[in-house]
PDB file of N, CA and C in Angstrom:
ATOM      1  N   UNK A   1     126.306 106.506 124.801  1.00  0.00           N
ATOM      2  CA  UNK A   1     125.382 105.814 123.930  1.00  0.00           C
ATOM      3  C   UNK A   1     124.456 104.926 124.775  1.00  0.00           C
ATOM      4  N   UNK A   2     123.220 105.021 124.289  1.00  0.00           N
ATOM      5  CA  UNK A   2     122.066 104.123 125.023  1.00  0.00           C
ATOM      6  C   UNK A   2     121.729 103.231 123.908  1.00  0.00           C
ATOM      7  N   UNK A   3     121.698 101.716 124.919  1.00  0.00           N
ATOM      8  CA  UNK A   3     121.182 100.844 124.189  1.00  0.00           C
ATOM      9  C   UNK A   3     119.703 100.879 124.043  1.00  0.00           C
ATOM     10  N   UNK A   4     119.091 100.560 122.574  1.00  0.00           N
ATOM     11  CA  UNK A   4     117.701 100.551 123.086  1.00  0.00           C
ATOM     12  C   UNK A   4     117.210  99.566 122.359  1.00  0.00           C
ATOM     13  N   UNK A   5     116.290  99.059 122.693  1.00  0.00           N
ATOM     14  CA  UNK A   5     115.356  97.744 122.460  1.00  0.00           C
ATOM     15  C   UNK A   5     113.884  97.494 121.097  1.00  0.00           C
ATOM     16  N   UNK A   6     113.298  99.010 121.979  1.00  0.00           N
ATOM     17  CA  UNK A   6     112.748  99.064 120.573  1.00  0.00           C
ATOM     18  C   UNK A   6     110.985  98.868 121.871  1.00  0.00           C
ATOM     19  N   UNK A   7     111.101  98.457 123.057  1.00  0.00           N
ATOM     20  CA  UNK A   7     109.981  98.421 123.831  1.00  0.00           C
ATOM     21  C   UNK A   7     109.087  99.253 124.186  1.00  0.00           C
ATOM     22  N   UNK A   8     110.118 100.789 124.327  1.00  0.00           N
ATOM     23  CA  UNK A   8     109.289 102.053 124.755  1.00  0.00           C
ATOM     24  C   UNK A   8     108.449 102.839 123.148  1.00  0.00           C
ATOM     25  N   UNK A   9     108.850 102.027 121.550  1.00  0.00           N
ATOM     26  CA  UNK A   9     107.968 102.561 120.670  1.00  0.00           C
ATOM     27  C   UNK A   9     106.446 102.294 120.931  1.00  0.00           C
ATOM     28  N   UNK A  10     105.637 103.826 120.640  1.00  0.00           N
ATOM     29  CA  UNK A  10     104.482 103.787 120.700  1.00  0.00           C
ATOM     30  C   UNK A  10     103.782 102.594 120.114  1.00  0.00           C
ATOM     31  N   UNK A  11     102.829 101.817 120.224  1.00  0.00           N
ATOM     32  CA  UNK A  11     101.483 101.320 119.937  1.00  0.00           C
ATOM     33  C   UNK A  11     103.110  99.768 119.513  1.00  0.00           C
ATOM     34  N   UNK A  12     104.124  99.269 120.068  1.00  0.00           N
ATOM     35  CA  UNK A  12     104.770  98.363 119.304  1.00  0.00           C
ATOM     36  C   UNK A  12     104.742  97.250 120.579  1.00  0.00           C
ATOM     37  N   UNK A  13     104.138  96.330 120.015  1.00  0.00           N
ATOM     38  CA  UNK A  13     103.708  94.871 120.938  1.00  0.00           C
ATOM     39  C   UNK A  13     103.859  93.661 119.759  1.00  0.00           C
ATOM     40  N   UNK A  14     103.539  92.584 120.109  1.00  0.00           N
ATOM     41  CA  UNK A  14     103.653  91.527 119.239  1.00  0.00           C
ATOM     42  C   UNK A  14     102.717  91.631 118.391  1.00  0.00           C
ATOM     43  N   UNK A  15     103.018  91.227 116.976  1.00  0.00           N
ATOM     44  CA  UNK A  15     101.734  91.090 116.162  1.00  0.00           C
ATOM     45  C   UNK A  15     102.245  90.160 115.275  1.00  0.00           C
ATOM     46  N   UNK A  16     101.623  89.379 114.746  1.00  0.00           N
ATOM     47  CA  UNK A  16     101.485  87.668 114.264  1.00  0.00           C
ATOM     48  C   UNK A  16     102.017  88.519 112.971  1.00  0.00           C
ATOM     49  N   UNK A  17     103.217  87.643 112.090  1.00  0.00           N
ATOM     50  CA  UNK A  17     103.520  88.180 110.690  1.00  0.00           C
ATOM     51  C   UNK A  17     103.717  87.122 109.754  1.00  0.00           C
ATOM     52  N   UNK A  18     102.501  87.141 109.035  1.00  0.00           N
ATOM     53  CA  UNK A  18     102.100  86.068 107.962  1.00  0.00           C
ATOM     54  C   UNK A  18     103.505  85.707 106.898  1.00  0.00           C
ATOM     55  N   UNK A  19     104.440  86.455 107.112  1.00  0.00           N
ATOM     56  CA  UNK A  19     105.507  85.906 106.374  1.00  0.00           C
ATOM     57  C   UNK A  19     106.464  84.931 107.379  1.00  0.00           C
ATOM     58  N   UNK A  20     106.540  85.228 108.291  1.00  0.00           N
ATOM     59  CA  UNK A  20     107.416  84.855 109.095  1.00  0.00           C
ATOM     60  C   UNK A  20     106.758  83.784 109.624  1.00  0.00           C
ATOM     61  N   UNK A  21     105.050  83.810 109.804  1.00  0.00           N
ATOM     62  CA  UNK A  21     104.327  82.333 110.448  1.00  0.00           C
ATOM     63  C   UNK A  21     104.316  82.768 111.805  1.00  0.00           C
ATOM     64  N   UNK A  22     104.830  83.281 112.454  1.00  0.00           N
ATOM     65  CA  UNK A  22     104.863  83.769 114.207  1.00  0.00           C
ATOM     66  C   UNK A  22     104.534  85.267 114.973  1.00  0.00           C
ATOM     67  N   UNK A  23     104.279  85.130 115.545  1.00  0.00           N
ATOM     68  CA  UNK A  23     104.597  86.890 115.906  1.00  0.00           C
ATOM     69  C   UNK A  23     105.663  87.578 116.177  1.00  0.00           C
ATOM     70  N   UNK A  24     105.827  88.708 115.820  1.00  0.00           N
ATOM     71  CA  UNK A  24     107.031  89.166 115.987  1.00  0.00           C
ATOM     72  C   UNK A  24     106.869  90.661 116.512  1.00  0.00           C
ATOM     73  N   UNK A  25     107.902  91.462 117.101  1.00  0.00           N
ATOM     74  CA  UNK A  25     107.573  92.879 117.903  1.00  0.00           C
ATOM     75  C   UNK A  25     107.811  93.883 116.598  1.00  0.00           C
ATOM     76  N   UNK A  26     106.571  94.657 116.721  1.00  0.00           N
ATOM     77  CA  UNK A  26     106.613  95.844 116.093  1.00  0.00           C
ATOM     78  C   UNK A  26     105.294  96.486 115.829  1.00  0.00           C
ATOM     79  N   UNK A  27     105.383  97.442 115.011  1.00  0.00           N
ATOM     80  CA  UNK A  27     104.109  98.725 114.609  1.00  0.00           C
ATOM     81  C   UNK A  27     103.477  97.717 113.495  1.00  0.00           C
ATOM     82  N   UNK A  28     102.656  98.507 113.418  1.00  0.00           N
ATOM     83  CA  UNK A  28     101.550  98.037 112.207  1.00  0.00           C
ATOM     84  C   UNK A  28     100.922  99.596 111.553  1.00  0.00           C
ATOM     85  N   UNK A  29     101.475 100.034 110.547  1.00  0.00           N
ATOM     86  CA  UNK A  29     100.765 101.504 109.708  1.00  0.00           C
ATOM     87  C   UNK A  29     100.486 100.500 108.657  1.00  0.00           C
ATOM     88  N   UNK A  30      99.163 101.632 108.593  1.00  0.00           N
ATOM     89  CA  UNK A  30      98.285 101.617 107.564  1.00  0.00           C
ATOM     90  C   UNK A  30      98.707 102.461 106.525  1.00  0.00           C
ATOM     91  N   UNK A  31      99.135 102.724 105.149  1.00  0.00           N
ATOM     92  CA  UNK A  31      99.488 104.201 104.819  1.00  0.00           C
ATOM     93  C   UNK A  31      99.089 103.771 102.831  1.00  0.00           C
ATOM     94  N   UNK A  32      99.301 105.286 102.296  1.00  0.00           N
ATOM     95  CA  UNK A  32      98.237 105.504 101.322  1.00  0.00           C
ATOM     96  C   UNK A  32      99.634 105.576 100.444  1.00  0.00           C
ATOM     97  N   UNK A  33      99.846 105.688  99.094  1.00  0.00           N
ATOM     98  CA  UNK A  33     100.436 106.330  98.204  1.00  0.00           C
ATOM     99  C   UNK A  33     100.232 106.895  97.117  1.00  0.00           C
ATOM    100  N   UNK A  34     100.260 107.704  96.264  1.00  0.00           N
ATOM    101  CA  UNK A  34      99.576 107.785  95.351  1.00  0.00           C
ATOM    102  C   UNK A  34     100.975 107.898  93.925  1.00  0.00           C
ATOM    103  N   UNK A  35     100.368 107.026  92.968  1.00  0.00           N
ATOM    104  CA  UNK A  35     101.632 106.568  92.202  1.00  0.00           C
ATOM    105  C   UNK A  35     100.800 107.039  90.570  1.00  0.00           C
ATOM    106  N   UNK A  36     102.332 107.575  90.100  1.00  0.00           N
ATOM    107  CA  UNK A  36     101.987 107.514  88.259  1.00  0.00           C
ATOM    108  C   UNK A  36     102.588 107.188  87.272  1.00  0.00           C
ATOM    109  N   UNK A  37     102.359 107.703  86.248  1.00  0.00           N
ATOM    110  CA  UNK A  37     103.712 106.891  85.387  1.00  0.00           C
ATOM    111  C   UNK A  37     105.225 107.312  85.902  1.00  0.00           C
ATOM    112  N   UNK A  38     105.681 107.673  86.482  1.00  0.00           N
ATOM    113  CA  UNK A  38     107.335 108.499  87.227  1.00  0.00           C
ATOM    114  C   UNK A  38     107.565 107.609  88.365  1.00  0.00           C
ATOM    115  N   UNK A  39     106.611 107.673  89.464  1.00  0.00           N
ATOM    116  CA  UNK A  39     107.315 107.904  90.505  1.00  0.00           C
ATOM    117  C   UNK A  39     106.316 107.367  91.654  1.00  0.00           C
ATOM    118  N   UNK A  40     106.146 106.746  92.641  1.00  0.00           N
ATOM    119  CA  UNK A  40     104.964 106.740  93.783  1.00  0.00           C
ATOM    120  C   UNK A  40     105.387 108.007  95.055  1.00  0.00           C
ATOM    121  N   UNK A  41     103.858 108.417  95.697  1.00  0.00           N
ATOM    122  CA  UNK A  41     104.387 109.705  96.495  1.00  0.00           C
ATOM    123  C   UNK A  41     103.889 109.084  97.738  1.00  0.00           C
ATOM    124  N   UNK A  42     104.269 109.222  98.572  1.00  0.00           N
ATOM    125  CA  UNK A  42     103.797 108.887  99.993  1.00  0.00           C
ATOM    126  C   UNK A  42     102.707 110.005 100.446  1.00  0.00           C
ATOM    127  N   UNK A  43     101.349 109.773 100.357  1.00  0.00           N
ATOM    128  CA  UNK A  43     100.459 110.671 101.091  1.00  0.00           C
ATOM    129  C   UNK A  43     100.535 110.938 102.508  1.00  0.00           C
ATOM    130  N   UNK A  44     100.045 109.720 103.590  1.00  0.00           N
ATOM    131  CA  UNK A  44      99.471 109.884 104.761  1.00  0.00           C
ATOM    132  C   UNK A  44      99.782 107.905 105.534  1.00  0.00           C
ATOM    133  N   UNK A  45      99.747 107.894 106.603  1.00  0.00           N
ATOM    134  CA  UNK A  45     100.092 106.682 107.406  1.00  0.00           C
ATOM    135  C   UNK A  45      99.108 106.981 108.627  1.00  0.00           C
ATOM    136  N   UNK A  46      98.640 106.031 108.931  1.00  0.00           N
ATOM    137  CA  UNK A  46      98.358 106.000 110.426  1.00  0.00           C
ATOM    138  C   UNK A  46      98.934 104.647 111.075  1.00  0.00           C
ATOM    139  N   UNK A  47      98.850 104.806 112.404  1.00  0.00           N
ATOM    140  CA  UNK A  47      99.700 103.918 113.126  1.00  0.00           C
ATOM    141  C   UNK A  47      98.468 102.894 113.615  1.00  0.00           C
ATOM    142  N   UNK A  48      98.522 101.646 113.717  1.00  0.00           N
ATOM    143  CA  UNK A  48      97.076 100.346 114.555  1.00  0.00           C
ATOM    144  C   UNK A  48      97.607 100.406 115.256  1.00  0.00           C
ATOM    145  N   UNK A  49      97.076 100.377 116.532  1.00  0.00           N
ATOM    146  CA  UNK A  49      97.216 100.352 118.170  1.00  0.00           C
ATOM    147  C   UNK A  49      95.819  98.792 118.789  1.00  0.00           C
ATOM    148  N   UNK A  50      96.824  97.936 118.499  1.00  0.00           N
ATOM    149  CA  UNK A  50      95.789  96.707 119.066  1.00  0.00           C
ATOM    150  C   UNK A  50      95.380  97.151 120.145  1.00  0.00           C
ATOM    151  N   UNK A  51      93.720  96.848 120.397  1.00  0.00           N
ATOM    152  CA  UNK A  51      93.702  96.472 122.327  1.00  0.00           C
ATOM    153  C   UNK A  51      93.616  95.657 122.626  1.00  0.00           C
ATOM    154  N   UNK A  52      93.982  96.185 123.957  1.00  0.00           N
ATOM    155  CA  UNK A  52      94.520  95.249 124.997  1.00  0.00           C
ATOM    156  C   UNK A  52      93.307  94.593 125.038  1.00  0.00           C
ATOM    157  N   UNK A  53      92.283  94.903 125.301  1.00  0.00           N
ATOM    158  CA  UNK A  53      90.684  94.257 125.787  1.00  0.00           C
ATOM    159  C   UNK A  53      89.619  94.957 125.391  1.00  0.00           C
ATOM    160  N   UNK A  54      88.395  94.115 125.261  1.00  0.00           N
ATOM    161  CA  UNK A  54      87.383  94.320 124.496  1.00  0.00           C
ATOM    162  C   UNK A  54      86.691  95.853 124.866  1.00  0.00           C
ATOM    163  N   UNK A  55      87.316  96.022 126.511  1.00  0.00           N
ATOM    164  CA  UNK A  55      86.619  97.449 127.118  1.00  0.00           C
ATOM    165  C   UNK A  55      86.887  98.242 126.133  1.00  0.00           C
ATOM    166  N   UNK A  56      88.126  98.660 125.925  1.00  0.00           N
ATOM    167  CA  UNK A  56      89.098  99.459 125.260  1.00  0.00           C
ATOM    168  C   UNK A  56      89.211  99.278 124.187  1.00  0.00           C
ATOM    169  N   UNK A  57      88.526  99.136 123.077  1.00  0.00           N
ATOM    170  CA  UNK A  57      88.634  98.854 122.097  1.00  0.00           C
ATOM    171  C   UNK A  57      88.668  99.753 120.578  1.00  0.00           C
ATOM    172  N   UNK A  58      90.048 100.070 119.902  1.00  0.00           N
ATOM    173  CA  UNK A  58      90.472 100.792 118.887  1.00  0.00           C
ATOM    174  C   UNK A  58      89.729 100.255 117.774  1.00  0.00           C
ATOM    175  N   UNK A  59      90.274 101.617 116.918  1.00  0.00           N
ATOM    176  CA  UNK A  59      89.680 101.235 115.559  1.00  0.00           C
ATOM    177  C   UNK A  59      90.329 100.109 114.960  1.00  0.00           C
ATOM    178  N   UNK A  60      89.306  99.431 113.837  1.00  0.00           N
ATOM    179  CA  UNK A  60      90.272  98.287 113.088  1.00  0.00           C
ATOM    180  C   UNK A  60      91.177  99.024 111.945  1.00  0.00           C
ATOM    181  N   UNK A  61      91.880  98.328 111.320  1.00  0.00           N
ATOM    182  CA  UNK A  61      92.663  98.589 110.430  1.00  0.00           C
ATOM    183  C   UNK A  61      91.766  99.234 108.822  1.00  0.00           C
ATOM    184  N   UNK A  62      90.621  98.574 109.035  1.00  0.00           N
ATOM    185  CA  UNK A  62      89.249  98.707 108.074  1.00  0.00           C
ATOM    186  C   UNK A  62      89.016 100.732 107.873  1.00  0.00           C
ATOM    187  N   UNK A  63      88.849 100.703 109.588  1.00  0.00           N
ATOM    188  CA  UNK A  63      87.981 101.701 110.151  1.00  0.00           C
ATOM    189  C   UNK A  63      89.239 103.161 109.653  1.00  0.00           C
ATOM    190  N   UNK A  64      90.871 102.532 110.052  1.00  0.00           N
ATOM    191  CA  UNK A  64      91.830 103.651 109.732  1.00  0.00           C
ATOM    192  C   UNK A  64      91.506 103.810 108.094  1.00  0.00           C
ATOM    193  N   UNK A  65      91.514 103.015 107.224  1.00  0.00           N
ATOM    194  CA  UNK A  65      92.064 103.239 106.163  1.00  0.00           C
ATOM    195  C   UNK A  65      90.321 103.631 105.190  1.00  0.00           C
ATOM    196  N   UNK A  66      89.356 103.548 106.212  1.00  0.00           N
ATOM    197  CA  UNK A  66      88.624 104.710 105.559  1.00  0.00           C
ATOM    198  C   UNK A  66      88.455 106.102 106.019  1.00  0.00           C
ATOM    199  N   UNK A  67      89.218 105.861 107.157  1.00  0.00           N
ATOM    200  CA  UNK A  67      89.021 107.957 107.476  1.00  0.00           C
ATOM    201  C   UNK A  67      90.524 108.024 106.687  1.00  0.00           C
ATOM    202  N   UNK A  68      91.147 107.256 106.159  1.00  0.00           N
ATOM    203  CA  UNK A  68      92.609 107.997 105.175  1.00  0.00           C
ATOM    204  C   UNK A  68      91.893 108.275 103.938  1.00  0.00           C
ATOM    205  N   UNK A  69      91.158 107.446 103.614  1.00  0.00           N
ATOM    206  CA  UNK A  69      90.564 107.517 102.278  1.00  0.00           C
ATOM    207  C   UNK A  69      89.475 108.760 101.983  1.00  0.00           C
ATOM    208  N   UNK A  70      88.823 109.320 102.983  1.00  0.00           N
ATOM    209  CA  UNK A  70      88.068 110.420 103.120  1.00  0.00           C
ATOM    210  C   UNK A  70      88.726 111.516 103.795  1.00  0.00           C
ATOM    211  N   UNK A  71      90.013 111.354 104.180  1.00  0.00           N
ATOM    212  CA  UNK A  71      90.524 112.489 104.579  1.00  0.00           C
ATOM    213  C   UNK A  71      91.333 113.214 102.718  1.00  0.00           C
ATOM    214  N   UNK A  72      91.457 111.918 102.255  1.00  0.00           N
ATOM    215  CA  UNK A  72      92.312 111.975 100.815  1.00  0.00           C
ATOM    216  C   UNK A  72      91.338 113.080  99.800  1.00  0.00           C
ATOM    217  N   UNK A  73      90.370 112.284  99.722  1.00  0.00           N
ATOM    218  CA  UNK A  73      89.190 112.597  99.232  1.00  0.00           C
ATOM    219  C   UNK A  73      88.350 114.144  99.482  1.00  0.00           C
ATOM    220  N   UNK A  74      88.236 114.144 100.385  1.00  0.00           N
ATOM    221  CA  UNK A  74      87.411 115.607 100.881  1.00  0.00           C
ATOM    222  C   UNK A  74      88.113 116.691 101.497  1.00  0.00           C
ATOM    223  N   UNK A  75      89.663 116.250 101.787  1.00  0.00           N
ATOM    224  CA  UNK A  75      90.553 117.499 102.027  1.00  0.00           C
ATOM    225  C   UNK A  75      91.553 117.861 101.214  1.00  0.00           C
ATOM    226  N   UNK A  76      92.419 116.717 100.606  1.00  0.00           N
ATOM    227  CA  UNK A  76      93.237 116.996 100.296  1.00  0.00           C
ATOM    228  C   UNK A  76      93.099 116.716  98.552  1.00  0.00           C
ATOM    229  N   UNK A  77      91.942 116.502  98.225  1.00  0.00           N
ATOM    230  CA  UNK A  77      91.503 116.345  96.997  1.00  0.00           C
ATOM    231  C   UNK A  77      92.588 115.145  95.972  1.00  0.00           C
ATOM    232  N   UNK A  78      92.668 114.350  96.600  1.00  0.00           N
ATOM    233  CA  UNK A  78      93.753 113.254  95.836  1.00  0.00           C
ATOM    234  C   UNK A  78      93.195 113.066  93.942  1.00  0.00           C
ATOM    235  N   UNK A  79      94.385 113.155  93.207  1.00  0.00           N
ATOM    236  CA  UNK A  79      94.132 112.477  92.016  1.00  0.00           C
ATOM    237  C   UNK A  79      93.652 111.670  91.645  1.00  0.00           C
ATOM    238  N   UNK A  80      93.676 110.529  92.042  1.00  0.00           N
ATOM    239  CA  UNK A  80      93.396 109.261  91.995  1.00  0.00           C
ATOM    240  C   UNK A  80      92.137 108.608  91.825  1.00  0.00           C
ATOM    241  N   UNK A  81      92.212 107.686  90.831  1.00  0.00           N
ATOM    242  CA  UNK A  81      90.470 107.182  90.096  1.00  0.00           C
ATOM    243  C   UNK A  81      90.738 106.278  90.801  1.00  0.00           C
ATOM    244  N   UNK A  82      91.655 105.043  91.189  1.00  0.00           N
ATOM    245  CA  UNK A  82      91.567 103.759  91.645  1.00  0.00           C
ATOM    246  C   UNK A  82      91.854 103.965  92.801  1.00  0.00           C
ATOM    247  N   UNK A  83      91.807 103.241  93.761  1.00  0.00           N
ATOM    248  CA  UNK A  83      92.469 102.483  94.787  1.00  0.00           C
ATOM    249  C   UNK A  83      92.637 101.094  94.390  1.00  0.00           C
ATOM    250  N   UNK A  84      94.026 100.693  94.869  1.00  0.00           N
ATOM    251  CA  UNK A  84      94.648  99.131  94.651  1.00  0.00           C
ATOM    252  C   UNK A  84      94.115  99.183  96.322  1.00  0.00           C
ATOM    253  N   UNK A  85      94.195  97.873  96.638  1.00  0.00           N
ATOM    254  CA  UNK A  85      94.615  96.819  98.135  1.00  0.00           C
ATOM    255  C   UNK A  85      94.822  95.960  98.145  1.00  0.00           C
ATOM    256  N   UNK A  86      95.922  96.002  99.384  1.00  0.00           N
ATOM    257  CA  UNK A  86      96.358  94.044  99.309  1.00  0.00           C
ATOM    258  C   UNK A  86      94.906  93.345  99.854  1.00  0.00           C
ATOM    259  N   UNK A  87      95.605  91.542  99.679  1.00  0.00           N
ATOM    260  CA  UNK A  87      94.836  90.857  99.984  1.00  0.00           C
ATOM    261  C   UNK A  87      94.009  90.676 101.565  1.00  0.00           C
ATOM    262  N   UNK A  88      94.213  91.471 102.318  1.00  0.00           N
ATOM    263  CA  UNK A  88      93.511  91.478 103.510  1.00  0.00           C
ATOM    264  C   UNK A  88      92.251  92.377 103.860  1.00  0.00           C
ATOM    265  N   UNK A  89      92.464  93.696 102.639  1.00  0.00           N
ATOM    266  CA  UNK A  89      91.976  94.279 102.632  1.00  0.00           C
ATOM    267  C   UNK A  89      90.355  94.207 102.051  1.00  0.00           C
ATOM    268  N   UNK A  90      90.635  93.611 101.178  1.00  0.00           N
ATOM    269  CA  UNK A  90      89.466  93.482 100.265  1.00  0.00           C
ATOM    270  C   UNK A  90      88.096  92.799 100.390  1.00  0.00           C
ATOM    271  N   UNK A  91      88.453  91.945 101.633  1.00  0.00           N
ATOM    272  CA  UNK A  91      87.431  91.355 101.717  1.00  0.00           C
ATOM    273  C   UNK A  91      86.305  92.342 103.342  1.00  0.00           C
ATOM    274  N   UNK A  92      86.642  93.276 102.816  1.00  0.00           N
ATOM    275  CA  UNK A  92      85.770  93.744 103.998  1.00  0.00           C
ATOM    276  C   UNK A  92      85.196  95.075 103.158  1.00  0.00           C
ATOM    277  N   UNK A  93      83.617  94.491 102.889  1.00  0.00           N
ATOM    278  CA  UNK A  93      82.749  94.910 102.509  1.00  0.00           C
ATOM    279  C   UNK A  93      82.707  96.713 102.249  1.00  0.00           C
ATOM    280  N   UNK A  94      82.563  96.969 103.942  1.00  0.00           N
ATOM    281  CA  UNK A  94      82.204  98.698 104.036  1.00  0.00           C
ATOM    282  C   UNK A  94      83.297  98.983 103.431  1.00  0.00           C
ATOM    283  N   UNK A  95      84.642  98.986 103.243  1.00  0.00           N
ATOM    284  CA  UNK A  95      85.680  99.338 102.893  1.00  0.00           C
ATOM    285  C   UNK A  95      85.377  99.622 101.366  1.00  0.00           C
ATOM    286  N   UNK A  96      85.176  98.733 100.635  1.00  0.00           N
ATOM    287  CA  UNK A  96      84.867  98.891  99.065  1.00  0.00           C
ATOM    288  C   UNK A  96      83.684  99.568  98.861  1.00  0.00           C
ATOM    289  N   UNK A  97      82.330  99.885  99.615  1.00  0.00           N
ATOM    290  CA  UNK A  97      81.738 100.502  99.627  1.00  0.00           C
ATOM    291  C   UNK A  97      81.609 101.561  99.811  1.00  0.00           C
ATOM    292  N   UNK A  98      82.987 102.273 100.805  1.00  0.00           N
ATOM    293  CA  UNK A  98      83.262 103.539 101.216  1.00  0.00           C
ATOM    294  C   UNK A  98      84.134 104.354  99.744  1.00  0.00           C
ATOM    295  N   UNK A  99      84.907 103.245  99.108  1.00  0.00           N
ATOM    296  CA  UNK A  99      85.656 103.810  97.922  1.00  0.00           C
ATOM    297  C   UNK A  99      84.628 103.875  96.906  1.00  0.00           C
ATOM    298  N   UNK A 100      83.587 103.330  96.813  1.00  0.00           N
ATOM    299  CA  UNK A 100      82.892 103.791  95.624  1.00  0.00           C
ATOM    300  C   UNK A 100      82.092 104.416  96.214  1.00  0.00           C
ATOM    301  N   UNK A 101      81.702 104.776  97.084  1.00  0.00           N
ATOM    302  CA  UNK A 101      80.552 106.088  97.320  1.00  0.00           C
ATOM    303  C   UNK A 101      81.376 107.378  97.150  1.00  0.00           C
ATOM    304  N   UNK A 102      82.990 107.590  96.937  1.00  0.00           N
ATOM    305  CA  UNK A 102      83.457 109.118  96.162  1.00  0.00           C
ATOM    306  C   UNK A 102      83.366 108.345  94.235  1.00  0.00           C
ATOM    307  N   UNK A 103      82.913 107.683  93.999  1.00  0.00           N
ATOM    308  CA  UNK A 103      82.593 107.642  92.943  1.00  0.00           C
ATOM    309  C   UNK A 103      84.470 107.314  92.314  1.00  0.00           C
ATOM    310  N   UNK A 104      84.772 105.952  92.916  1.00  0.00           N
ATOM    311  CA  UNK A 104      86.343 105.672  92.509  1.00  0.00           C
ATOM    312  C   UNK A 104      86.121 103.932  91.938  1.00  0.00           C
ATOM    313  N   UNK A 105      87.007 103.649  91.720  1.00  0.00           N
ATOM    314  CA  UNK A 105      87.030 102.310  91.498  1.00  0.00           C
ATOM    315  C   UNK A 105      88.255 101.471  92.177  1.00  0.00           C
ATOM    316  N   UNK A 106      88.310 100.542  92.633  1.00  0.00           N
ATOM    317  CA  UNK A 106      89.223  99.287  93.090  1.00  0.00           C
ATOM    318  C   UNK A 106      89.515  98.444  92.709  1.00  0.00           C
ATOM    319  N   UNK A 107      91.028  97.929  92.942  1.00  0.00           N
ATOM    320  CA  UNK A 107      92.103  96.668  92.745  1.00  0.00           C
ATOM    321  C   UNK A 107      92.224  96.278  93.654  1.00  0.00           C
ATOM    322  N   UNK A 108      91.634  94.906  94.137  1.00  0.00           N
ATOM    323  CA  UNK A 108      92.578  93.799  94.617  1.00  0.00           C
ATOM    324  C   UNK A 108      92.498  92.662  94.391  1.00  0.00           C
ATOM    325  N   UNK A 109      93.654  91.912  94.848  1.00  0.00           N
ATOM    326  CA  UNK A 109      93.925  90.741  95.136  1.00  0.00           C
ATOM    327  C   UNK A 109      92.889  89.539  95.562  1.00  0.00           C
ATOM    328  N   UNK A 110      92.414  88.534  95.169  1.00  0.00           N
ATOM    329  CA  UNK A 110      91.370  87.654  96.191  1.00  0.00           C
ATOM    330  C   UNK A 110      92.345  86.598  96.255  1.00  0.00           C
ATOM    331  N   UNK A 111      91.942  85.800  97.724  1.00  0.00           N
ATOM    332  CA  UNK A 111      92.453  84.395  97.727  1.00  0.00           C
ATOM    333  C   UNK A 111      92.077  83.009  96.667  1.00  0.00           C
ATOM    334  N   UNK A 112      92.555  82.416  96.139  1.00  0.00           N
ATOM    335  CA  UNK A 112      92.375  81.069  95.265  1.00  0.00           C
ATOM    336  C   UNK A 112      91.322  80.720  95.815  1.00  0.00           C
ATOM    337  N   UNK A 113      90.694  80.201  97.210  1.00  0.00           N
ATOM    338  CA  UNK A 113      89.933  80.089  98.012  1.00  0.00           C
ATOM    339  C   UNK A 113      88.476  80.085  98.055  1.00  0.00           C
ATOM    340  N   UNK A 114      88.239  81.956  97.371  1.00  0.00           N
ATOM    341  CA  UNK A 114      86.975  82.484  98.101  1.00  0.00           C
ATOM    342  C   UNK A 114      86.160  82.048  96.817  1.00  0.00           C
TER     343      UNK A 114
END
């Protein structure tokens, strides 16, 4: 038996976790579901890969979850009139603009705040 740590998982480094207040080691997926009156189905996930530096620089979390949303959309022809998102999501503009240009509508969350 090998002990293992959990260091050699792909794209898994520290990332700050708003529940916990600190950072903590692990992945960050983005992923879709599509739910009805029964049951929710797991579509599709992609994995965030922070960079390291500005050279190198990945897609945002924004950028994944609109090629999921147009991969949903124009390949795999998803059911779905709405998209829900949590609260992080929502406030980024192209994102809600990308869901209503397939002609869908959106749920989310806003902060007390905005």
């Amino acid at each position: 038996m090998f002990q293992r740590t959990g260091k050699e998982l792909p794209g898994a480094r520290k990332f700050y976790d708003h529940t916990e207040g600190e950072p903590v080691w692990g992945q960050i997926l983005v992923y879709a579901f599509y739910t009805d009156d029964k049951t929710s189905y797991p579509l599709t996930f992609l994995q965030y890969e922070k960079a390291d530096n500005d050279q190198n620089k990945n897609e945002t979390k924004y950028e994944l979850t609109q090629e999921m949303i147009s991969e949903l959309e124009e390949t795999v022809d998803v059911l779905a009139d709405t998209y829900f998102f949590d609260l992080w999501f929502v406030h980024d503009p192209s994102l809600i603009k990308h869901v209503i240009s397939y002609g869908k509508d959106w749920v989310g969350s806003v902060r007390s705040n905005w």
